[in-house]
Protein backbone atom coordinates (compact mmCIF):
# COMPACT_ATOMS: atom_id res chain seq x y z
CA UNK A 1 -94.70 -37.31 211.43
CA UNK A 2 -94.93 -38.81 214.72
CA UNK A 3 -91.36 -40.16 214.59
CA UNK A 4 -90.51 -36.25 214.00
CA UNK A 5 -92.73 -34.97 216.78
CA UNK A 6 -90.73 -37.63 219.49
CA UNK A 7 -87.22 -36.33 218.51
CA UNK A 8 -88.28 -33.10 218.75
CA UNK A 9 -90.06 -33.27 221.89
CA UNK A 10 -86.76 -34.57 223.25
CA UNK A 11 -84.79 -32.52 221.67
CA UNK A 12 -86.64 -29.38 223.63
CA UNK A 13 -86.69 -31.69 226.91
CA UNK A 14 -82.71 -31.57 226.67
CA UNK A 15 -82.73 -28.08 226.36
CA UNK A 16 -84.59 -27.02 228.18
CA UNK A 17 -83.26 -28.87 231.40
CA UNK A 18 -79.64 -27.28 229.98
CA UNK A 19 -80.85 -23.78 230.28
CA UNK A 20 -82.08 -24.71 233.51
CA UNK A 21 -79.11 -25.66 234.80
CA UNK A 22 -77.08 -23.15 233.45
CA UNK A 23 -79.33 -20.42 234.68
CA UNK A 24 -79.39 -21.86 238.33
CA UNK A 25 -75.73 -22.33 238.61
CA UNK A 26 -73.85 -24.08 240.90
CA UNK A 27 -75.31 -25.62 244.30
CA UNK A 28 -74.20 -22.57 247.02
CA UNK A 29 -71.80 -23.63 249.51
CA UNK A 30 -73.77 -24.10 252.95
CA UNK A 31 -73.27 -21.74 255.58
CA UNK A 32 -70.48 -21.44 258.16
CA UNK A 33 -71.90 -22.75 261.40
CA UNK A 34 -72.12 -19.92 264.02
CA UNK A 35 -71.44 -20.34 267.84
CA UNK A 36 -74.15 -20.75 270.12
CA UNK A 37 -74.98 -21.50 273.39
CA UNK A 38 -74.43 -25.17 272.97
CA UNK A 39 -71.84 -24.94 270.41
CA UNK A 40 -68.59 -27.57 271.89
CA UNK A 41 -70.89 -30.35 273.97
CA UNK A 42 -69.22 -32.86 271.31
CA UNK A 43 -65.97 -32.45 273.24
CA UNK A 44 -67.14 -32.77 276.73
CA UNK A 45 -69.03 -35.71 276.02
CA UNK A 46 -68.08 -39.04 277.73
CA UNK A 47 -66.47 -39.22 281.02
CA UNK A 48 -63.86 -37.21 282.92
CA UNK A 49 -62.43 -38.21 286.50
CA UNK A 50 -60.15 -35.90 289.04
CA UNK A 51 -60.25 -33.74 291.85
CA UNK A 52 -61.86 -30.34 293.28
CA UNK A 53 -59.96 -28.10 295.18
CA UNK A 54 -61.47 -25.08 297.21
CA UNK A 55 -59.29 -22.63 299.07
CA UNK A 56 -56.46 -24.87 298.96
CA UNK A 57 -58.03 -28.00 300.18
CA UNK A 58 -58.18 -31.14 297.69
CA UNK A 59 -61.06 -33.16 297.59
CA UNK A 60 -62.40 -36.30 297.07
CA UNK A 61 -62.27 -37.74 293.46
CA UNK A 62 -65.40 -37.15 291.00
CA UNK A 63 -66.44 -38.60 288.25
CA UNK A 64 -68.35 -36.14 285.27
CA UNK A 65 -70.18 -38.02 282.65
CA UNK A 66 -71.50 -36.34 279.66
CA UNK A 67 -74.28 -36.71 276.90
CA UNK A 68 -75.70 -34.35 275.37
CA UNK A 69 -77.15 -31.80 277.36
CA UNK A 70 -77.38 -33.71 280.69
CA UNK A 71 -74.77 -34.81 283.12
CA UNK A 72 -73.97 -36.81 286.05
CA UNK A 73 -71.64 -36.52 288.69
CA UNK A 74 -70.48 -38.99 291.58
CA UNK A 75 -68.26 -38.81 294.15
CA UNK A 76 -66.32 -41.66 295.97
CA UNK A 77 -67.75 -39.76 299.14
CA UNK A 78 -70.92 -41.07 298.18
CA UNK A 79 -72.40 -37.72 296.73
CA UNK A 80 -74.28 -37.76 293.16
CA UNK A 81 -76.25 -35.24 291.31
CA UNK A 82 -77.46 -35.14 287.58
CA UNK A 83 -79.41 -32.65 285.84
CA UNK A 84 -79.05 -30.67 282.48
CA UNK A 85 -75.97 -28.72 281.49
CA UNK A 86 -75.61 -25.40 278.56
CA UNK A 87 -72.23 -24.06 277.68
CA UNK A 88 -71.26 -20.54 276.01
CA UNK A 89 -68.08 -20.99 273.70
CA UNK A 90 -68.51 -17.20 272.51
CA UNK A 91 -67.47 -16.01 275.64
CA UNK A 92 -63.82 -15.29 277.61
CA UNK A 93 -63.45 -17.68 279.67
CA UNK A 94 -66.41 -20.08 278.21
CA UNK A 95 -69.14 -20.47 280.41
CA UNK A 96 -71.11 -23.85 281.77
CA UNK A 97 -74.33 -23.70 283.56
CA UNK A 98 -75.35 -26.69 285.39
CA UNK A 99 -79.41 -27.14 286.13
CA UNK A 100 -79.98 -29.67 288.79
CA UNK A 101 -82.22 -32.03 288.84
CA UNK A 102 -81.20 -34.81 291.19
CA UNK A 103 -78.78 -34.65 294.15
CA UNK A 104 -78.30 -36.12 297.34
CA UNK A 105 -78.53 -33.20 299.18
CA UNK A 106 -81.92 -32.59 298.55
CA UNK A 107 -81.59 -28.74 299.15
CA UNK A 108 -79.56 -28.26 295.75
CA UNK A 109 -82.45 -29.70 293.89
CA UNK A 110 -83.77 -27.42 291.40
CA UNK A 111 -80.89 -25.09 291.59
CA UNK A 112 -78.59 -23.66 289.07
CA UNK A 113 -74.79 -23.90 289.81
CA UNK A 114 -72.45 -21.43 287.24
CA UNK A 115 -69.34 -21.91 286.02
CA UNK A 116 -66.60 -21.62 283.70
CA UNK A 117 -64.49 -24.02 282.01
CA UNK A 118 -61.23 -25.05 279.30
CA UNK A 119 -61.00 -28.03 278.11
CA UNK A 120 -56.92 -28.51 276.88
CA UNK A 121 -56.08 -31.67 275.46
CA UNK A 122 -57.81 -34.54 277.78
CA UNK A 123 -58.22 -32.00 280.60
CA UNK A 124 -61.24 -30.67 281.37
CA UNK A 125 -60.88 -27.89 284.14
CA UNK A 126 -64.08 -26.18 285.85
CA UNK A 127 -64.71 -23.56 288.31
CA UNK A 128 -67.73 -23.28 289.55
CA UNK A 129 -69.89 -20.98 292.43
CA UNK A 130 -70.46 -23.10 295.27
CA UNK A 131 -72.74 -24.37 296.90
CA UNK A 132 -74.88 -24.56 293.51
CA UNK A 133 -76.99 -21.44 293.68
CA UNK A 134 -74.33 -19.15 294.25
CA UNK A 135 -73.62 -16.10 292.59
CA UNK A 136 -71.78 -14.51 290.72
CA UNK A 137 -70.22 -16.83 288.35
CA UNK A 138 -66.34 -17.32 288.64
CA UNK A 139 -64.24 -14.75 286.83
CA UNK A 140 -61.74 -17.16 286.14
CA UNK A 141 -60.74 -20.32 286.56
CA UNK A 142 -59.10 -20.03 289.94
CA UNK A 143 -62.50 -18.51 291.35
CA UNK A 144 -64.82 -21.05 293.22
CA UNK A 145 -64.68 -24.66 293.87
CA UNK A 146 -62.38 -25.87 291.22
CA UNK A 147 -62.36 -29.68 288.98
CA UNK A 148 -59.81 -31.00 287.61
CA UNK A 149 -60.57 -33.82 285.28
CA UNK A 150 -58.75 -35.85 282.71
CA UNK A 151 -60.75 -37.76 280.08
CA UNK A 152 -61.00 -41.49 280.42
């Protein structure tokens, strides 16, 4: 008798984790990711070297480094600044937003400098209100002081 209650016991076990499966169906698929404000950091990350140019005039070279959300910047002029960065891939052109919170002109400290930005291929191209600040944003990307860079 107890022989016959074990196989049945298992029998029911089986199915009733059948039923169960068959009833819940498939896993869904997970959901499409959505843009956000951050959405894209993954391809500015690392660093990018090149130029600004502002009315015409070229500059000395910079140096961008990205991780993350934060950034650093250098200058072979001796200028540096770090601080946080967000980006907006939903809009046209994409927008950057740098916060600072270190620079060597003490005055830009605590300021926000906008931008916008493309990245093509290993170039990373910015235009952004000067001095940080500034507003309004740049309209396009020949608006403001504008980088340059090419991935290294």
């Amino acid at each position: 008798m107890l022989k016959a209650f074990k196989t049945s016991a298992l029998i029911m076990t089986a199915l009733v984790s059948i039923a169960l499966a068959v009833s819940c169906g498939p896993t869904p698929p997970s959901p499409a990711v959505t843009p956000t404000a951050t959405t894209g950091t993954m391809d500015m990350e690392g660093s990018w070297m090149g130029e600004a140019s502002w009315h015409g005039n070229t500059s000395p070279i910079y140096t961008f480094t990205f991780s993350g959300s934060t950034f650093t910047y250098t200058c072979d002029t001796g200028i540096e600044g770090s601080g946080t960065f967000t980006i907006d891939t939903a809009t046209d052109p994409k927008t950057i937003d740098f916060d600072i919170t270190y620079h060597t002109t003490s005055e830009f400290i605590g300021e926000t400098c906008l931008g916008v930005y493309e990245i093509s291929g290993t170039t990373l191209t910015i235009a952004l209100a000067e001095p940080p600040g500034t507003t309004p944003r740049p309209a396009s990307l020949t608006d403001g002081m504008i980088y340059t860079l090419i991935k290294q």
